[in-house]
N, C-alpha and C. Protein backbone atom coordinates (compact mmCIF):
# COMPACT_ATOMS: atom_id res chain seq x y z
N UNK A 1 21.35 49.22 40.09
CA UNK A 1 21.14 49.18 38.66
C UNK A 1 21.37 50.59 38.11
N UNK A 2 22.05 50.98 37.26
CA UNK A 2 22.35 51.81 36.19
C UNK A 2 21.34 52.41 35.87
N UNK A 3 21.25 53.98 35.78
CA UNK A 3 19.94 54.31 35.01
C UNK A 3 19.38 54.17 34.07
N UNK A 4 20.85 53.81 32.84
CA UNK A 4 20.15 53.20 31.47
C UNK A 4 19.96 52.37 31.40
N UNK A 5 20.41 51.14 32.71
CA UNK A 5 19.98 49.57 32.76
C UNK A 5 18.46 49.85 33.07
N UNK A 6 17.96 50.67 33.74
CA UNK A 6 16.74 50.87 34.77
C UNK A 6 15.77 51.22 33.37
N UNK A 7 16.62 51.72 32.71
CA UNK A 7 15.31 52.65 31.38
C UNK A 7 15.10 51.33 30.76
N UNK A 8 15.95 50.61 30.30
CA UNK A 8 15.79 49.48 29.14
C UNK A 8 15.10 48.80 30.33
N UNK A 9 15.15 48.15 31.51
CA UNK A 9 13.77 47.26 32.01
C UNK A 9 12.87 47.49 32.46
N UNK A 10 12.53 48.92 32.35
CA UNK A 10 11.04 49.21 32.70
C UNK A 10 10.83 49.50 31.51
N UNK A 11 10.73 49.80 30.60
CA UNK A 11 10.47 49.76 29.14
C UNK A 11 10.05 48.44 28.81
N UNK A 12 10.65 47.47 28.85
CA UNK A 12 10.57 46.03 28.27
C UNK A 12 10.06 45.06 29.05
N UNK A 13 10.51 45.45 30.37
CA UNK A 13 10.30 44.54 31.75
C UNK A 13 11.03 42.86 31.56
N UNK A 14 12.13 43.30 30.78
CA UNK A 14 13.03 42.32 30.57
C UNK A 14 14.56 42.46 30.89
N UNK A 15 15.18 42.37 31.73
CA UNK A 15 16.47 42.41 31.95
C UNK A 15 17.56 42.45 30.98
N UNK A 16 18.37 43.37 30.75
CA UNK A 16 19.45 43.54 30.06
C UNK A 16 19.83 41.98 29.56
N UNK A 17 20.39 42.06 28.02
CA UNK A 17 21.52 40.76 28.08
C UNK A 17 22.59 41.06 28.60
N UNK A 18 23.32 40.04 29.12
CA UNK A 18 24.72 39.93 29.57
C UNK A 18 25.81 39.11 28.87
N UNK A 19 26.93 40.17 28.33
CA UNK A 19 27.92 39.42 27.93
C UNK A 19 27.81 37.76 27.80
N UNK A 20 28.16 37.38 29.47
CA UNK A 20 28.14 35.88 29.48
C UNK A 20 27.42 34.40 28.82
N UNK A 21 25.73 35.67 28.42
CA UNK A 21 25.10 34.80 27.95
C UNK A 21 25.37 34.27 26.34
N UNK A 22 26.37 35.46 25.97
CA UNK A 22 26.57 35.23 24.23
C UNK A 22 27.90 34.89 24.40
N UNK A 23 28.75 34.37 25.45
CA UNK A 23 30.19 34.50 25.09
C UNK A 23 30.71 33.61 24.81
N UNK A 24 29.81 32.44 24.07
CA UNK A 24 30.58 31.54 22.83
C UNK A 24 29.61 31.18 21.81
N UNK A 25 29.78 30.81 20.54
CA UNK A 25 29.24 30.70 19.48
C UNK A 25 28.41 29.12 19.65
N UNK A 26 27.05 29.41 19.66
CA UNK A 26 25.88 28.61 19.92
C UNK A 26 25.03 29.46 21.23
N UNK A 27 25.33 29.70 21.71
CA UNK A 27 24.65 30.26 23.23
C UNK A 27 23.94 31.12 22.15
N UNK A 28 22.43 31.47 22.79
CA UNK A 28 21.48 32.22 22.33
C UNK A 28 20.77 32.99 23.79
N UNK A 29 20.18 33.71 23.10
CA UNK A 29 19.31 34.69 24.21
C UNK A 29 17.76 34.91 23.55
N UNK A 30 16.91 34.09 23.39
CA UNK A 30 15.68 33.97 22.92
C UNK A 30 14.47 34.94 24.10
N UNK A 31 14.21 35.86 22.99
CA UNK A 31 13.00 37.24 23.35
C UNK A 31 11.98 36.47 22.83
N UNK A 32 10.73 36.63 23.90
CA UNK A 32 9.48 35.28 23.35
C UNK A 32 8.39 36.78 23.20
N UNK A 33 7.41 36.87 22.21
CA UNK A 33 6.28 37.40 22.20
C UNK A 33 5.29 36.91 21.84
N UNK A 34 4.27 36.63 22.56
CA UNK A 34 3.38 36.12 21.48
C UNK A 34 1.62 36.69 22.31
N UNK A 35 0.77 36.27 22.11
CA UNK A 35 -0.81 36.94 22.22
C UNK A 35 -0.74 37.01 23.75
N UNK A 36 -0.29 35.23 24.00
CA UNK A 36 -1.04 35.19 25.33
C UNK A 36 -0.11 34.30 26.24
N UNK A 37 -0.04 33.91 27.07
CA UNK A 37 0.89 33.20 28.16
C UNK A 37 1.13 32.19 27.78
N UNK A 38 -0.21 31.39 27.38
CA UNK A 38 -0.20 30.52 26.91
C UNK A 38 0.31 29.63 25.94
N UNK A 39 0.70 30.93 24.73
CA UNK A 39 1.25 30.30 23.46
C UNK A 39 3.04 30.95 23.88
N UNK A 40 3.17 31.69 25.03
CA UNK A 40 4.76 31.88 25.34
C UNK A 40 5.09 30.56 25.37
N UNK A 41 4.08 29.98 26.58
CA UNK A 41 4.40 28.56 27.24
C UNK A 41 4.78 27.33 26.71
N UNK A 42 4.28 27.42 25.61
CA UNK A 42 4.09 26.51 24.31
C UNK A 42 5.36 26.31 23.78
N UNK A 43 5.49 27.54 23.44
CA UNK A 43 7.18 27.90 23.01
C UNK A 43 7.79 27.26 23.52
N UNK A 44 8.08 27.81 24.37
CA UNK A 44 9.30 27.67 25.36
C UNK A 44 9.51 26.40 25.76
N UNK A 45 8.25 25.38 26.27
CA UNK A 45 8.30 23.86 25.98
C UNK A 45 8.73 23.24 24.70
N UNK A 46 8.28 23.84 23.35
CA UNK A 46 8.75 23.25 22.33
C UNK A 46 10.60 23.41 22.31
N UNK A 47 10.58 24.44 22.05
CA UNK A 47 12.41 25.20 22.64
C UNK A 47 13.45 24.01 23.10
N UNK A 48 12.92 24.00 24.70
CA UNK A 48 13.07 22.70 25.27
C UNK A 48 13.07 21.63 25.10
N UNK A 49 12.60 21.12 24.00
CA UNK A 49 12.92 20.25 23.50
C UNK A 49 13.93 19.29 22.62
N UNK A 50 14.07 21.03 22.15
CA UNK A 50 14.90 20.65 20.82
C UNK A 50 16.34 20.92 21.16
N UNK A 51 16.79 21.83 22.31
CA UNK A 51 18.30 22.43 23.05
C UNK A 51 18.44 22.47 24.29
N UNK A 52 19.45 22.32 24.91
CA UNK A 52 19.75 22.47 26.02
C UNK A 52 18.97 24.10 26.36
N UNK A 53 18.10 24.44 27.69
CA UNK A 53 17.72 25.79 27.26
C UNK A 53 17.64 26.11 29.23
N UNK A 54 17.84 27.32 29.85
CA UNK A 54 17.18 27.76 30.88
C UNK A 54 16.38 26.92 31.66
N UNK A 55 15.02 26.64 31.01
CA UNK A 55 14.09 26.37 31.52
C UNK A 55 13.11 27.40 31.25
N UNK A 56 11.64 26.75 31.37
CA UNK A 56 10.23 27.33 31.05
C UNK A 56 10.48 28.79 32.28
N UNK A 57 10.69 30.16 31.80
CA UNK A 57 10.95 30.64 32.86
C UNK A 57 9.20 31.82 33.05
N UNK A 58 9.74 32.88 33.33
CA UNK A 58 8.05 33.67 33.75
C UNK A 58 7.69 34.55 32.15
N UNK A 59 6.53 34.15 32.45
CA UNK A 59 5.98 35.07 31.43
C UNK A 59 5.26 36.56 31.74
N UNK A 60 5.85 37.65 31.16
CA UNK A 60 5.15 38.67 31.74
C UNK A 60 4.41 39.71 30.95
N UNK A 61 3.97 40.42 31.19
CA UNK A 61 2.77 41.43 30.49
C UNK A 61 3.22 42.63 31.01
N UNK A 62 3.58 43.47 29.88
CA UNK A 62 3.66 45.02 30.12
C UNK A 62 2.70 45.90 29.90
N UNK A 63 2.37 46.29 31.11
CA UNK A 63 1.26 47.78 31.03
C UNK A 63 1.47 48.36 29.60
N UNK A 64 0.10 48.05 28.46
CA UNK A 64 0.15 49.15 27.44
C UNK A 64 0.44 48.31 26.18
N UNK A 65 1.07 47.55 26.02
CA UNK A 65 1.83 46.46 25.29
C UNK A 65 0.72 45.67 25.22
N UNK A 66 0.30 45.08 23.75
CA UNK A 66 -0.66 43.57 23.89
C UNK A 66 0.59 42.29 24.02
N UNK A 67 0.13 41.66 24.40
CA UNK A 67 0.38 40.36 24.53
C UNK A 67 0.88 39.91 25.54
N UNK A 68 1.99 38.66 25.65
CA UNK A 68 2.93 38.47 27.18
C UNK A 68 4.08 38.31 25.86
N UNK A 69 5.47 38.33 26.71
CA UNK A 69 6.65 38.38 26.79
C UNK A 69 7.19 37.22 27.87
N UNK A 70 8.75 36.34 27.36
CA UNK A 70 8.91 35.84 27.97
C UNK A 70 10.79 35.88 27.77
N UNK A 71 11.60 34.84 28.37
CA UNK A 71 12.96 35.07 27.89
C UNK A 71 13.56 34.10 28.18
N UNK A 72 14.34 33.35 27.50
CA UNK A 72 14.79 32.07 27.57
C UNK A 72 16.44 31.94 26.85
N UNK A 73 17.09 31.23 27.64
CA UNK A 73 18.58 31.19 27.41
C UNK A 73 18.88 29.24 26.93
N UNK A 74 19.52 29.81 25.53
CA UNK A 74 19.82 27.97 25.06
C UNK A 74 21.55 27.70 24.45
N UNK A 75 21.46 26.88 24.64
CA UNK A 75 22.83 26.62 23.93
C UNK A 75 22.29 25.38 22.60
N UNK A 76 22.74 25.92 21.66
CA UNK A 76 22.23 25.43 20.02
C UNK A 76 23.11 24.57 20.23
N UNK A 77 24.08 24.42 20.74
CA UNK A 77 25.39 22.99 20.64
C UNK A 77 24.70 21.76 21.14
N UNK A 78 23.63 21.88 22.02
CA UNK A 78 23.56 20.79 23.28
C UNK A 78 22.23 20.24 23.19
N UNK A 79 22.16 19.02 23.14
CA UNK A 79 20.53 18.35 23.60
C UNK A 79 20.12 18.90 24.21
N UNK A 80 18.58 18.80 24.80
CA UNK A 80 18.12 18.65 26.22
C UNK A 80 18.66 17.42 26.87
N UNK A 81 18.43 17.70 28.45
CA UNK A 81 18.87 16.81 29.07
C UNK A 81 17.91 15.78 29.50
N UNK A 82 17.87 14.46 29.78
CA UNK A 82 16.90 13.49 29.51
C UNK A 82 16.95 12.93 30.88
């Protein structure tokens, strides 16, 4: 990893975006914040619902930072899958 890749994820404790994930019009890259794990979780199930998305992935907590953080990849074109 890159040192300025290394600065931006220990800072955020979220992995760089990547090209691939934006490289057509609908694809999204959804940054989750919210109090508590709980209401990430929430999200990210609702999310799921409504687009094709990743999946419910980890929620994490940065030293110093209130709340949790989470990160989720969707395509706005596409259902979920049933």
């Amino acid at each position: 990893m890159e040192a300025s890749t290394w600065a931006v994820y220990s800072r955020t404790g979220m992995e760089p975006i990547h090209a691939q994930h934006l490289s057509e019009p609908g694809l999204v890259v959804l940054d989750i914040a919210a109090a508590d794990e709980a209401t990430a979780q929430a999200v990210m199930t609702a999310l799921e619902q409504q687009w094709a998305t990743s999946g419910i992935g980890p929620v994490r907590k940065v030293p110093g930072e209130p709340g949790a953080k989470a990160r989720m990849y969707a395509d706005t074109r596409r259902l979920p899958a049933e």
